[in-house]
C-alpha atoms as a PDB file:
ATOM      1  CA  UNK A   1     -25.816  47.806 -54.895  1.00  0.00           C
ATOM      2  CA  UNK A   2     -28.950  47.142 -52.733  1.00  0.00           C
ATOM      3  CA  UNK A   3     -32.189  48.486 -54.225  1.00  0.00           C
ATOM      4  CA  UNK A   4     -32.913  51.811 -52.809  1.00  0.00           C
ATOM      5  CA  UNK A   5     -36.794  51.033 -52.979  1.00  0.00           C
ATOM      6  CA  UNK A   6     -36.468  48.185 -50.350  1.00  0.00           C
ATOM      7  CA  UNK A   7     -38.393  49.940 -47.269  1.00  0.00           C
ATOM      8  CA  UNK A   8     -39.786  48.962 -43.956  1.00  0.00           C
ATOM      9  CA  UNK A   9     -43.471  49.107 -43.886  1.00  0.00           C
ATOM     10  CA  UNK A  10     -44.430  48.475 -40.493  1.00  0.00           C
ATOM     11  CA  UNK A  11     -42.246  48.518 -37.054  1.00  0.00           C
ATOM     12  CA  UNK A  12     -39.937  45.230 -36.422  1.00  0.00           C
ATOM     13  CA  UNK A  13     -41.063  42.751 -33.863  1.00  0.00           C
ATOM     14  CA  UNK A  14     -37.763  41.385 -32.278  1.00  0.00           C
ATOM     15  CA  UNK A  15     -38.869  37.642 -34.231  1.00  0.00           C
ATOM     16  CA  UNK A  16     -37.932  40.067 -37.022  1.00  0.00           C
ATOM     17  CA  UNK A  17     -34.535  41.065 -35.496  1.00  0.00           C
ATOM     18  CA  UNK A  18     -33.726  37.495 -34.680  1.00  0.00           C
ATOM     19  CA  UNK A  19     -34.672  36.452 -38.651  1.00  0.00           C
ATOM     20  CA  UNK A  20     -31.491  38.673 -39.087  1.00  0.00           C
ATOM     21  CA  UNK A  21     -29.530  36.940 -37.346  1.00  0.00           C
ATOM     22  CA  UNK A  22     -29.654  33.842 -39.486  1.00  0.00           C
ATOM     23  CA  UNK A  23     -30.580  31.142 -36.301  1.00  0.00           C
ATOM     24  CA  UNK A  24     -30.313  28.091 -38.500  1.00  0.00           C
ATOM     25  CA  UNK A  25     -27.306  28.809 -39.691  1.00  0.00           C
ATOM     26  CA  UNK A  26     -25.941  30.017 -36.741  1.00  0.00           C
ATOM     27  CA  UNK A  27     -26.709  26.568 -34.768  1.00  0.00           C
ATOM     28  CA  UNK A  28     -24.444  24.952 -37.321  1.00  0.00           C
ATOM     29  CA  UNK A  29     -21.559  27.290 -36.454  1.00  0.00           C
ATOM     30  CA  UNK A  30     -22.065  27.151 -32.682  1.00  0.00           C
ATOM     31  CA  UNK A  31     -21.625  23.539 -32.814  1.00  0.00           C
ATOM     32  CA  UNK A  32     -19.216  23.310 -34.668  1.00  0.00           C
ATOM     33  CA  UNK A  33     -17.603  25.631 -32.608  1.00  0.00           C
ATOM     34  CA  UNK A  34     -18.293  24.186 -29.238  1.00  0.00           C
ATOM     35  CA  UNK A  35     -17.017  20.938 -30.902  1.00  0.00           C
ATOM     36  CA  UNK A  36     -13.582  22.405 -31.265  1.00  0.00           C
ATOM     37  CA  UNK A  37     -13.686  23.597 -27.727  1.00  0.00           C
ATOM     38  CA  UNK A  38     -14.257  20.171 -26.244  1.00  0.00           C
ATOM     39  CA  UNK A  39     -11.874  18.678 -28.945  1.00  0.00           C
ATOM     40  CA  UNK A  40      -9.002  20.543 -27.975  1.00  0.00           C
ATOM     41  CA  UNK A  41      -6.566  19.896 -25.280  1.00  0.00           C
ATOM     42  CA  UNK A  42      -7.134  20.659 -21.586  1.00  0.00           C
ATOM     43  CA  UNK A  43      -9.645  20.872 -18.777  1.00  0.00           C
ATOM     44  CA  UNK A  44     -10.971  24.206 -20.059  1.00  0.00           C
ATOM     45  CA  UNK A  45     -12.995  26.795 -18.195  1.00  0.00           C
ATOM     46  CA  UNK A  46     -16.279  26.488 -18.026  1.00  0.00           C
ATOM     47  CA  UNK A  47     -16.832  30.038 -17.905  1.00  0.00           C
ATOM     48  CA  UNK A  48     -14.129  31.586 -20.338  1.00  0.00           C
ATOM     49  CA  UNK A  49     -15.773  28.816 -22.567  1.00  0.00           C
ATOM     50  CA  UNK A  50     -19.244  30.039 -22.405  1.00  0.00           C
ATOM     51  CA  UNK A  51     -18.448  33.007 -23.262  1.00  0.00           C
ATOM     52  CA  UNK A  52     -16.531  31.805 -25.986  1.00  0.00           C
ATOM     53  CA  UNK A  53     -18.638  29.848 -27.585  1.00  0.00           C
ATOM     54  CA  UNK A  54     -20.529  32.949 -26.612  1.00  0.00           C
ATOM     55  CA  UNK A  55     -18.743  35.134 -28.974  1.00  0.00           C
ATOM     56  CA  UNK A  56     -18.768  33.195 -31.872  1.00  0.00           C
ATOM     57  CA  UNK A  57     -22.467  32.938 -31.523  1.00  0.00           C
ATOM     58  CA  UNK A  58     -23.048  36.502 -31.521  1.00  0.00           C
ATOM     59  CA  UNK A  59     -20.504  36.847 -34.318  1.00  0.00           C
ATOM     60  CA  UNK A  60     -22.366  34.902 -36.684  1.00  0.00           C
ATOM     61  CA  UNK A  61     -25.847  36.920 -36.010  1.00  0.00           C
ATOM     62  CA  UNK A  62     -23.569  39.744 -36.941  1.00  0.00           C
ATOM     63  CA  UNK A  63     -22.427  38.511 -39.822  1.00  0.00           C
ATOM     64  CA  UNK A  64     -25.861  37.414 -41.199  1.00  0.00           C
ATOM     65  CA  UNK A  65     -27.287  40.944 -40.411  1.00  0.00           C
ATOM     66  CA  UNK A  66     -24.645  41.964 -42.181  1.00  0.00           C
ATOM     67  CA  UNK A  67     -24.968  39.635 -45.308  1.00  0.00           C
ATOM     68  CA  UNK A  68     -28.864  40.738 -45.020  1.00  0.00           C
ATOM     69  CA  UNK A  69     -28.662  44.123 -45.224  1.00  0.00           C
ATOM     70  CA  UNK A  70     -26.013  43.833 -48.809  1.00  0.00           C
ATOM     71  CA  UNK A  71     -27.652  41.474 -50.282  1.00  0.00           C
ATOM     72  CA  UNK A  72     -31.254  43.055 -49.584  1.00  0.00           C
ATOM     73  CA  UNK A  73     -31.644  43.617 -53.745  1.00  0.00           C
ATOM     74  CA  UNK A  74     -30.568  39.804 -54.525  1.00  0.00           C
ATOM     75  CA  UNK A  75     -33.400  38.541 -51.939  1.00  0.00           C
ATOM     76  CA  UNK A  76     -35.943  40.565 -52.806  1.00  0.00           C
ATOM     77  CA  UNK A  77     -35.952  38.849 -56.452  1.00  0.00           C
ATOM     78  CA  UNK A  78     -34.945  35.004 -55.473  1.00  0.00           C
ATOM     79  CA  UNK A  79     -38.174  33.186 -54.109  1.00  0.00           C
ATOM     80  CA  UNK A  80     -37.016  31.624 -51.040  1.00  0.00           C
ATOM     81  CA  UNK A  81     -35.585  34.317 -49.528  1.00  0.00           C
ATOM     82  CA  UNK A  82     -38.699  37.483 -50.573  1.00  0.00           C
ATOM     83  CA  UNK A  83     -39.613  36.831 -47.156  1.00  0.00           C
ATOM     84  CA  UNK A  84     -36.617  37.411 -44.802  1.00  0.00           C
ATOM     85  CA  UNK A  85     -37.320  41.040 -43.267  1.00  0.00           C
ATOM     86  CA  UNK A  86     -35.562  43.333 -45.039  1.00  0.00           C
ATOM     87  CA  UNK A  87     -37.253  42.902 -48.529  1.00  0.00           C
ATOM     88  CA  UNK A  88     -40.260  41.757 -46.606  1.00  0.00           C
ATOM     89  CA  UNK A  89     -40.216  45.238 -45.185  1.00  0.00           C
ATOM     90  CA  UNK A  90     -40.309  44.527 -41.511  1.00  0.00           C
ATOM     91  CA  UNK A  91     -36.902  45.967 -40.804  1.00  0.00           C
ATOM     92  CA  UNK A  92     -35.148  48.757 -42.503  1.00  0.00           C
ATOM     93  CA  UNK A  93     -31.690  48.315 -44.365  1.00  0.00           C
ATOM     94  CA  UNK A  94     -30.287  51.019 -41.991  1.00  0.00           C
ATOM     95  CA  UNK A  95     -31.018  49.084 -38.501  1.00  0.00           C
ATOM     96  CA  UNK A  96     -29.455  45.787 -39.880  1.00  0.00           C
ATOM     97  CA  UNK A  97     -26.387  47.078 -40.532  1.00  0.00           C
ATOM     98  CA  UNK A  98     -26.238  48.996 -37.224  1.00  0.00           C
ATOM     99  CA  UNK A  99     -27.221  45.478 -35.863  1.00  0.00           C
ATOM    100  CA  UNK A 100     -24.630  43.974 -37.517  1.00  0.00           C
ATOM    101  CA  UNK A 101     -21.948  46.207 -36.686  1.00  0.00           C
ATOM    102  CA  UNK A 102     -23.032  46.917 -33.244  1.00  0.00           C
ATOM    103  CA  UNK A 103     -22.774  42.750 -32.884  1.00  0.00           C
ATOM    104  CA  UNK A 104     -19.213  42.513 -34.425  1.00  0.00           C
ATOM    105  CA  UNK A 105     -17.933  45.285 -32.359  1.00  0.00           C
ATOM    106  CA  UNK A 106     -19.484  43.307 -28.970  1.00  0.00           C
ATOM    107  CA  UNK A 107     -18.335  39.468 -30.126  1.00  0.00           C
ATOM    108  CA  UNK A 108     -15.248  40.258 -30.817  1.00  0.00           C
ATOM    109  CA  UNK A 109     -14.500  42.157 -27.346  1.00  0.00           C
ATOM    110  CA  UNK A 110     -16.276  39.709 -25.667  1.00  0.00           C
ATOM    111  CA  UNK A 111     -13.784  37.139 -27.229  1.00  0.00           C
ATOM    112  CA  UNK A 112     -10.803  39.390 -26.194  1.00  0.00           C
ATOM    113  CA  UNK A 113     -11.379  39.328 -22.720  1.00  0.00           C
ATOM    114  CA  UNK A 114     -12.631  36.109 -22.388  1.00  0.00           C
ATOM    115  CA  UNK A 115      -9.710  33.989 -24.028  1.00  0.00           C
ATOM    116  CA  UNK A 116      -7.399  36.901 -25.514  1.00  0.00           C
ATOM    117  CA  UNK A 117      -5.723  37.976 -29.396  1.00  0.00           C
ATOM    118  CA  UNK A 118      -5.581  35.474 -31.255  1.00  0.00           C
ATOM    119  CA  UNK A 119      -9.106  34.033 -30.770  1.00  0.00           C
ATOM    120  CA  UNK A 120     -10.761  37.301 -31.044  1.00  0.00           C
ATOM    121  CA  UNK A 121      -8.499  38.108 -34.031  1.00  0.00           C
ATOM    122  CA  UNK A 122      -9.642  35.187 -35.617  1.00  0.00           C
ATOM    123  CA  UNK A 123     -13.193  36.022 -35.222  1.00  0.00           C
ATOM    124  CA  UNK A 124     -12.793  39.148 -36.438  1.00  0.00           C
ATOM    125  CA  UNK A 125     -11.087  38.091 -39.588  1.00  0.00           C
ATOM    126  CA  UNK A 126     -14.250  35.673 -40.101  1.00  0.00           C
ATOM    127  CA  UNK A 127     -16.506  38.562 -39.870  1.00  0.00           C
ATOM    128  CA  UNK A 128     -14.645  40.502 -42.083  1.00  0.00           C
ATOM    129  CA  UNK A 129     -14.327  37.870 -44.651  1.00  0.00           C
ATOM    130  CA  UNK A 130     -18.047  36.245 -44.447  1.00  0.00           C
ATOM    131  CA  UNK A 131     -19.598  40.268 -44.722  1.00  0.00           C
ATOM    132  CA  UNK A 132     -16.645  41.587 -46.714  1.00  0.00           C
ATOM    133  CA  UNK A 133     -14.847  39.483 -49.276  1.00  0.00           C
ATOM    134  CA  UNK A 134     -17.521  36.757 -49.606  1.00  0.00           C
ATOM    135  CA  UNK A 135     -20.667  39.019 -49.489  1.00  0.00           C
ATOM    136  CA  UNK A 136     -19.790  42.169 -50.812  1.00  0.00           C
ATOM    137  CA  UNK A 137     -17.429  40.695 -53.511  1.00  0.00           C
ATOM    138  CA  UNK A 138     -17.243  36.660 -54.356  1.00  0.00           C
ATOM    139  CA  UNK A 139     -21.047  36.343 -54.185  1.00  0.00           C
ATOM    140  CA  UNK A 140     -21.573  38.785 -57.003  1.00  0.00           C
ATOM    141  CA  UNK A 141     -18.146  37.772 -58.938  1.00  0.00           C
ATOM    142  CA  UNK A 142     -17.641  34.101 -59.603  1.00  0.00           C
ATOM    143  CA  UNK A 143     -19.002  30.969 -59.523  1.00  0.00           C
ATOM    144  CA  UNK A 144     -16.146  29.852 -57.226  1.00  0.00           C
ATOM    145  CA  UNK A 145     -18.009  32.093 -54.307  1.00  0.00           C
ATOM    146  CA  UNK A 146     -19.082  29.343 -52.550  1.00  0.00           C
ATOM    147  CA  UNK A 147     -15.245  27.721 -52.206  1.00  0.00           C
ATOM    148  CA  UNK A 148     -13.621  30.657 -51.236  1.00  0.00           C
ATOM    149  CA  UNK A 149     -16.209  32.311 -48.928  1.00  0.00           C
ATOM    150  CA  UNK A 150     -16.545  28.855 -47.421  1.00  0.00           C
ATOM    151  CA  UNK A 151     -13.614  29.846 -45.203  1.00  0.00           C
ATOM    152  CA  UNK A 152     -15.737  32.119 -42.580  1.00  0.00           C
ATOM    153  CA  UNK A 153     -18.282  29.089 -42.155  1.00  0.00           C
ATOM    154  CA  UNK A 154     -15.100  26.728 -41.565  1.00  0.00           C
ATOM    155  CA  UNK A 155     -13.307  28.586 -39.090  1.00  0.00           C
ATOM    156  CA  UNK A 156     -15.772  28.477 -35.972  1.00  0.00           C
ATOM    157  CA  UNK A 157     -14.003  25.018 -34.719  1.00  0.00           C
ATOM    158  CA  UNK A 158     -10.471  26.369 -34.785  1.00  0.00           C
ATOM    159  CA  UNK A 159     -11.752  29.577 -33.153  1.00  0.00           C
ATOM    160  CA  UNK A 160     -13.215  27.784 -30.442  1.00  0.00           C
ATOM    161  CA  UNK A 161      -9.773  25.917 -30.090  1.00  0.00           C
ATOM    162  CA  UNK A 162      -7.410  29.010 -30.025  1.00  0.00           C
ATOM    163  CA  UNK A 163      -9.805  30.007 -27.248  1.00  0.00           C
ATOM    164  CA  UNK A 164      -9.098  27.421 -25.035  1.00  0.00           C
ATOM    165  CA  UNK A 165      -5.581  26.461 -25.647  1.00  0.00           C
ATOM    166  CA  UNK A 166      -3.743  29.998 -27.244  1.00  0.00           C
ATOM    167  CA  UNK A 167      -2.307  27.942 -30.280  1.00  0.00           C
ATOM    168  CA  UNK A 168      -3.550  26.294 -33.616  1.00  0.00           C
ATOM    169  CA  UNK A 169      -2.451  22.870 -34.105  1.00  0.00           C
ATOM    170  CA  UNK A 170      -3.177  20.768 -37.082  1.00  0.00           C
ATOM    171  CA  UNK A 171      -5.962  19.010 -35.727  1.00  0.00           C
ATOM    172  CA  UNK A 172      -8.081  22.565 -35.196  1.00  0.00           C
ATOM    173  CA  UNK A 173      -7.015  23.001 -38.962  1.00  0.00           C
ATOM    174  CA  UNK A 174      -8.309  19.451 -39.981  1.00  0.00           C
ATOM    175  CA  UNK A 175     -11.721  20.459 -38.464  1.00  0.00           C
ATOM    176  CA  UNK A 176     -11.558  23.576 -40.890  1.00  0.00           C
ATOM    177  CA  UNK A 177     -10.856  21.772 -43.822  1.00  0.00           C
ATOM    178  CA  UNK A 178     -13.528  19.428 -43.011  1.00  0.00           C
ATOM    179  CA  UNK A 179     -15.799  21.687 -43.052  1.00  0.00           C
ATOM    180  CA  UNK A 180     -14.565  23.836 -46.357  1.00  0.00           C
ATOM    181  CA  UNK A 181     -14.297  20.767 -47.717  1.00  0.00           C
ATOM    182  CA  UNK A 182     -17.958  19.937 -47.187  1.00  0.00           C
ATOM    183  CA  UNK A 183     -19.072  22.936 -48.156  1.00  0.00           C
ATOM    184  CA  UNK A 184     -19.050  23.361 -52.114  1.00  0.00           C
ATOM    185  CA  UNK A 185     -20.872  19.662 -52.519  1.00  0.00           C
ATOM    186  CA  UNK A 186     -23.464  20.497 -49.719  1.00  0.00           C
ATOM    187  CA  UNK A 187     -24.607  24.354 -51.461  1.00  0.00           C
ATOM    188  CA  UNK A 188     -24.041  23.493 -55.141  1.00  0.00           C
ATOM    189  CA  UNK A 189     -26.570  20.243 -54.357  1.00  0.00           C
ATOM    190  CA  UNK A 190     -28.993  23.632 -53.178  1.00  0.00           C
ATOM    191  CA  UNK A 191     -27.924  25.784 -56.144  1.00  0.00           C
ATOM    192  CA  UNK A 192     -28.817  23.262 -58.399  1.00  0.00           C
ATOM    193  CA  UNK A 193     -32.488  23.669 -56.996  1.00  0.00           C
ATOM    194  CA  UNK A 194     -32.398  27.558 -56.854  1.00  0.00           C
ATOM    195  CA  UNK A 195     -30.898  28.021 -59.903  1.00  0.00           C
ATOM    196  CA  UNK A 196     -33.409  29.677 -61.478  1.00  0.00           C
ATOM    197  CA  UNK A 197     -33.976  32.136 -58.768  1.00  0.00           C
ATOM    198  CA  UNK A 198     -29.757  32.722 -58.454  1.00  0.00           C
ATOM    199  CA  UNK A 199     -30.091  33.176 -62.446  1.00  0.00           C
ATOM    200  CA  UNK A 200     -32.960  36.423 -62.190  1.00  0.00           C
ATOM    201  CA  UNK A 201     -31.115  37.630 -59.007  1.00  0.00           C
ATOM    202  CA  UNK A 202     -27.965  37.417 -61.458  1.00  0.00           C
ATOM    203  CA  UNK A 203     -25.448  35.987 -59.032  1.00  0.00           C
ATOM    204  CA  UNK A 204     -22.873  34.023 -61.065  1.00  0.00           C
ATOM    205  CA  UNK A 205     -23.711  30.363 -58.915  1.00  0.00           C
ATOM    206  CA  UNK A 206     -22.043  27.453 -60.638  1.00  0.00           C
ATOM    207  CA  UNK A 207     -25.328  25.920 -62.638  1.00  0.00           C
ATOM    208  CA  UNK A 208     -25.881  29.310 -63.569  1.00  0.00           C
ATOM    209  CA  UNK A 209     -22.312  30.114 -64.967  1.00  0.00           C
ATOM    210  CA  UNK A 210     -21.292  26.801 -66.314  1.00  0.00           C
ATOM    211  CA  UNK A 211     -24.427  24.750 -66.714  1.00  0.00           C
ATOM    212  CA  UNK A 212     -26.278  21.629 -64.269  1.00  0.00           C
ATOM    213  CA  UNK A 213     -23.649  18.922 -66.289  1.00  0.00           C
ATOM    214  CA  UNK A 214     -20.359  21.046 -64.784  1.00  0.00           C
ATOM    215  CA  UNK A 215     -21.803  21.424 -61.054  1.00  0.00           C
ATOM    216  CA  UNK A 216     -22.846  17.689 -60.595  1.00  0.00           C
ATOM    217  CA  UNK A 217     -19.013  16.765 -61.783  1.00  0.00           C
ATOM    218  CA  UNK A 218     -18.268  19.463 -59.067  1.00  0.00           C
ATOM    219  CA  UNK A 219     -20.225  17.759 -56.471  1.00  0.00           C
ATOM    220  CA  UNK A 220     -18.905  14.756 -57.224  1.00  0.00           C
ATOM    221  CA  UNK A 221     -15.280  15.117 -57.320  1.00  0.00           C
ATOM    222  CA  UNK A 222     -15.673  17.484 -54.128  1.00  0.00           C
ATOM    223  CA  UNK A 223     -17.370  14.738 -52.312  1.00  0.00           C
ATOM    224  CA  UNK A 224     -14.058  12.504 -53.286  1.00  0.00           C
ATOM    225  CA  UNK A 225     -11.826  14.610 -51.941  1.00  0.00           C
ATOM    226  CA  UNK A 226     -14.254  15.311 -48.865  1.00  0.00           C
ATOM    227  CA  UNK A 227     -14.652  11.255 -47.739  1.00  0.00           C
ATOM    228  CA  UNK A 228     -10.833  10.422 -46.989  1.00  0.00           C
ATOM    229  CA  UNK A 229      -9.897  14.233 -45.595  1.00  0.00           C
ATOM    230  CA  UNK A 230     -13.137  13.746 -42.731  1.00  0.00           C
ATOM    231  CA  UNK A 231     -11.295  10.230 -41.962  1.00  0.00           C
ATOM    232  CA  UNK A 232      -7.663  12.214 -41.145  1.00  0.00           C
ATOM    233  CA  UNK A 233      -8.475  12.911 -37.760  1.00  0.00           C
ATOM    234  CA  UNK A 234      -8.433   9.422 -36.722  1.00  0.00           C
ATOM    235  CA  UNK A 235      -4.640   9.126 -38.318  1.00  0.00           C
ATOM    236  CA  UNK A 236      -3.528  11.769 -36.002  1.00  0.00           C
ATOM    237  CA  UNK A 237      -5.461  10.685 -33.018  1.00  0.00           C
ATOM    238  CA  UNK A 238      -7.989  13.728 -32.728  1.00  0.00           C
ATOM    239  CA  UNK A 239     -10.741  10.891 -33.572  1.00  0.00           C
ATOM    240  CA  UNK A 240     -11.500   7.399 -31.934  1.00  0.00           C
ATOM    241  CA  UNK A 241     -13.784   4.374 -32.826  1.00  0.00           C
ATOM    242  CA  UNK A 242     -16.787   6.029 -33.001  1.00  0.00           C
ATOM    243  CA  UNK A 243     -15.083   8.874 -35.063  1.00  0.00           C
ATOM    244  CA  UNK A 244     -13.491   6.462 -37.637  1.00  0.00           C
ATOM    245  CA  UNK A 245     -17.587   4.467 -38.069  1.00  0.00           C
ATOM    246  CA  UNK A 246     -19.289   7.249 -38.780  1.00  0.00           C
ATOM    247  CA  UNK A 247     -16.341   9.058 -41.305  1.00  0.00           C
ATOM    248  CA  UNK A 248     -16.325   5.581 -42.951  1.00  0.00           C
ATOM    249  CA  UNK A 249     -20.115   5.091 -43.194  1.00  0.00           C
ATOM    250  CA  UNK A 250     -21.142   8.668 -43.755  1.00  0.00           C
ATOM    251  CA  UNK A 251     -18.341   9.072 -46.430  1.00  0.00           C
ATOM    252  CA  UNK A 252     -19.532   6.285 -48.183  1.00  0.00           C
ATOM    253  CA  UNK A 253     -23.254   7.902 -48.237  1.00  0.00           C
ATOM    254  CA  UNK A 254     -22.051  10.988 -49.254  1.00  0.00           C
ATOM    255  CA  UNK A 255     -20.329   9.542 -52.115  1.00  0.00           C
ATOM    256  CA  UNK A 256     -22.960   7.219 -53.110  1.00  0.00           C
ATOM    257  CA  UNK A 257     -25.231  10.478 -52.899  1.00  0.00           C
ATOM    258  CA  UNK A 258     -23.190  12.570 -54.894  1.00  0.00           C
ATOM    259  CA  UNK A 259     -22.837   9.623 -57.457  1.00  0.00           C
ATOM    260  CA  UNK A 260     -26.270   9.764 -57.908  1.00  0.00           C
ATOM    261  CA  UNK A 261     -26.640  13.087 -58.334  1.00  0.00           C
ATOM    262  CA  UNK A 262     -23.862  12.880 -61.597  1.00  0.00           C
ATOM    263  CA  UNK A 263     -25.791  10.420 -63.122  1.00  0.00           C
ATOM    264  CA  UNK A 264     -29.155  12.236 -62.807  1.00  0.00           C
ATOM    265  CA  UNK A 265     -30.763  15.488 -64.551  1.00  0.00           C
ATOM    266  CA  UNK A 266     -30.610  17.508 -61.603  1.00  0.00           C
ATOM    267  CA  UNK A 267     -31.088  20.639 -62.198  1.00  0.00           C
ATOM    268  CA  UNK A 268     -32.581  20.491 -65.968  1.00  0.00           C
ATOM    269  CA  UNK A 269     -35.408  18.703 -65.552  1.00  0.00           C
ATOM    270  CA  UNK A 270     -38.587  18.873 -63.342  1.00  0.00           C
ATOM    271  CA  UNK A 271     -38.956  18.340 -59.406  1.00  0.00           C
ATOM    272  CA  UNK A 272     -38.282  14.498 -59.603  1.00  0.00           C
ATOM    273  CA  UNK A 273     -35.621  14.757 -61.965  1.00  0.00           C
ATOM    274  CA  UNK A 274     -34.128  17.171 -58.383  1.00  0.00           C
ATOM    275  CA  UNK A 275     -34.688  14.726 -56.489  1.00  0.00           C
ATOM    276  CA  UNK A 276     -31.202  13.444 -55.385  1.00  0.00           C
ATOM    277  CA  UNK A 277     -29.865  16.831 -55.119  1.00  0.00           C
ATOM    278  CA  UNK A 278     -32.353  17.670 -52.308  1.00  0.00           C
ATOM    279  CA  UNK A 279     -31.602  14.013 -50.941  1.00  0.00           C
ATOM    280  CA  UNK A 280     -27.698  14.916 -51.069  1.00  0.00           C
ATOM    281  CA  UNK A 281     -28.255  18.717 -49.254  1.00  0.00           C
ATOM    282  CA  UNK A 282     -30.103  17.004 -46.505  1.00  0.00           C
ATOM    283  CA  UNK A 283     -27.895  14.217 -46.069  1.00  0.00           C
ATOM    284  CA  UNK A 284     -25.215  16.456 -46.053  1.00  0.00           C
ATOM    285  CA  UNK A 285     -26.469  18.655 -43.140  1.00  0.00           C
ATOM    286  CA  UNK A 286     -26.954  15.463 -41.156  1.00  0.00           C
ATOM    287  CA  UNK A 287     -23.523  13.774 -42.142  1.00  0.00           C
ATOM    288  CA  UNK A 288     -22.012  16.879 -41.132  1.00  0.00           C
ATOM    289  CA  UNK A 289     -23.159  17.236 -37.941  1.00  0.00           C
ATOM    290  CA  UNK A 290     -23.216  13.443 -36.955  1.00  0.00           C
ATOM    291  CA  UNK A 291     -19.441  13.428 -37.426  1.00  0.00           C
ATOM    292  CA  UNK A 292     -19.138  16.268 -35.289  1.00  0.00           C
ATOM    293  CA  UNK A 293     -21.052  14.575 -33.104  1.00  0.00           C
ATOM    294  CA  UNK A 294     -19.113  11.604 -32.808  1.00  0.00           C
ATOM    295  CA  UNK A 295     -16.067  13.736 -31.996  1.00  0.00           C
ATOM    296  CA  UNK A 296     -18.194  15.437 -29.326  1.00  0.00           C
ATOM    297  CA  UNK A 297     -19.354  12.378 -27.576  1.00  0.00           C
ATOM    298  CA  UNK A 298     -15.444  11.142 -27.129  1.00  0.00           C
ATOM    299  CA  UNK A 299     -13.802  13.820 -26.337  1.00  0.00           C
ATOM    300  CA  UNK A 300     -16.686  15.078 -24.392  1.00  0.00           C
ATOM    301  CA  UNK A 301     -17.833  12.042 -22.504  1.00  0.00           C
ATOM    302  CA  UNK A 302     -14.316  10.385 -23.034  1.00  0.00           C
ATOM    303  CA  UNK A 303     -16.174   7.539 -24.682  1.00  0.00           C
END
């Protein structure tokens, strides 16, 4: 449970309210999300789609808020997260989860009226799962957290499709498995920096459970799978030229990446010996959203 002595020492500016909200990571999830609204089939509205896109925005503030005010007693101990403003004292634990709940409640009705059941139902299964089962439970109860509770980050694109078109094709699913696909490689390259800070927080994060040796295989054999899965769109026609050169290309970085990262020390040694794990978590933030991009750019500008 959340350590009771975590409390707010001066009043919240709303830069503190916004920290909540988790902005970086909701920009990732936006565009993700706006990329499966352009992907899928049909003029659109440009209006429903706002608000959309709109919704899933505000849904992933709420979740953060909500993933803040649990987890206040793991950030207070970890380094790079002592500063975020609940353990930092700027807001209390009590206002984030009103924020958070108060946002759920809003995205999701938003999403109801704006593209109907099965979009907002979505939404508010990836709400429930990202604050619930992920936060509340994986986080703290094995080192497969990150797999599993990778679902709520990979489901933005096919919300953003049921919005538009009222059904769930495969291609809105092969954008989620992209995505929870990519996700193990891309935070186990992190935890493998953190892991001392995940080990005195004592949340059971691969290097911590199983050892530096057993996440870089992990990486690895993730990125494997990851390289030909990102390429399946083109077999089905979701993804053009542009889509196929930068799967290709970026797969082959990734893997060359990850390679690198097996046949290093990451994670035992000192800061160089870390070195191509933080070259593989940036790379994979940009090969993630360059692919996106690509998809964007045809479908969008029907390049």
């Amino acid at each position: 449970m959340v350590d009771a002595s975590i409390t707010q020492e001066r009043p919240a500016s709303a830069s503190d309210y916004v920290a909540l909200l988790k902005p970086r990571v909701m920009s990732l999830v936006v565009f993700t999300a706006l990329v499966g609204y352009v992907a899928a089939p049909g003029p659109g509205d440009i209006v429903l789609g706002f608000a959309a896109i709109l919704s899933v925005a505000i849904a992933a503030g709420a979740s953060g808020a909500l993933n803040m005010w649990f987890d206040a007693d793991i950030d207070a101990v970890m380094t790079r997260t002592q500063t975020r403003p609940i353990p930092s004292g700027r807001v209390s634990r009590e206002d984030a989860l009103i924020l958070g709940l108060m946002l759920s409640a809003l995205s999701v009705v938003t999403m109801q009226l704006a593209a109907g059941p099965l979009a907002a139902g979505l939404l508010a299964f990836t709400i429930f799962f990202y604050a619930v089962v992920y936060t509340m439970w994986l986080k703290r109860a094995t080192p497969q957290n990150i797999v599993i509770g990778g679902l709520s980050g990979a489901l933005p694109p096919a919300i953003a499709w049921a919005a538009k078109t009222g059904d769930l094709p495969l291609d809105a699913w092969l954008l989620v498995a992209i995505i929870f696909m990519w996700t193990p490689p891309h935070f186990w390259a992190l935890s493998l920096l953190a892991q001392k800070d995940y080990a005195a927080a004592k949340v059971p994060m691969l290097p911590v459970t199983h050892g530096a040796k057993t996440t870089r295989r992990h990486i690895f054999a993730y990125t494997l799978l990851l390289a030909p899965l990102a390429y399946t769109p083109v077999l089905t026609g979701l993804g053009g030229m542009i889509y196929a050169a930068v799967a290709l290309i970026g797969g082959a970085g990734f893997v060359a990446l990850a390679w690198r990262v097996l046949r290093s020390r990451a994670g035992e040694g000192d800061a160089a010996d870390n070195k191509p794990a933080r070259e593989l978590f940036f790379f994979s933030i940009l090969y993630l959203f360059v692919l996106f991009a690509a998809l964007l750019v045809e479908k969008g500008l029907g390049v």
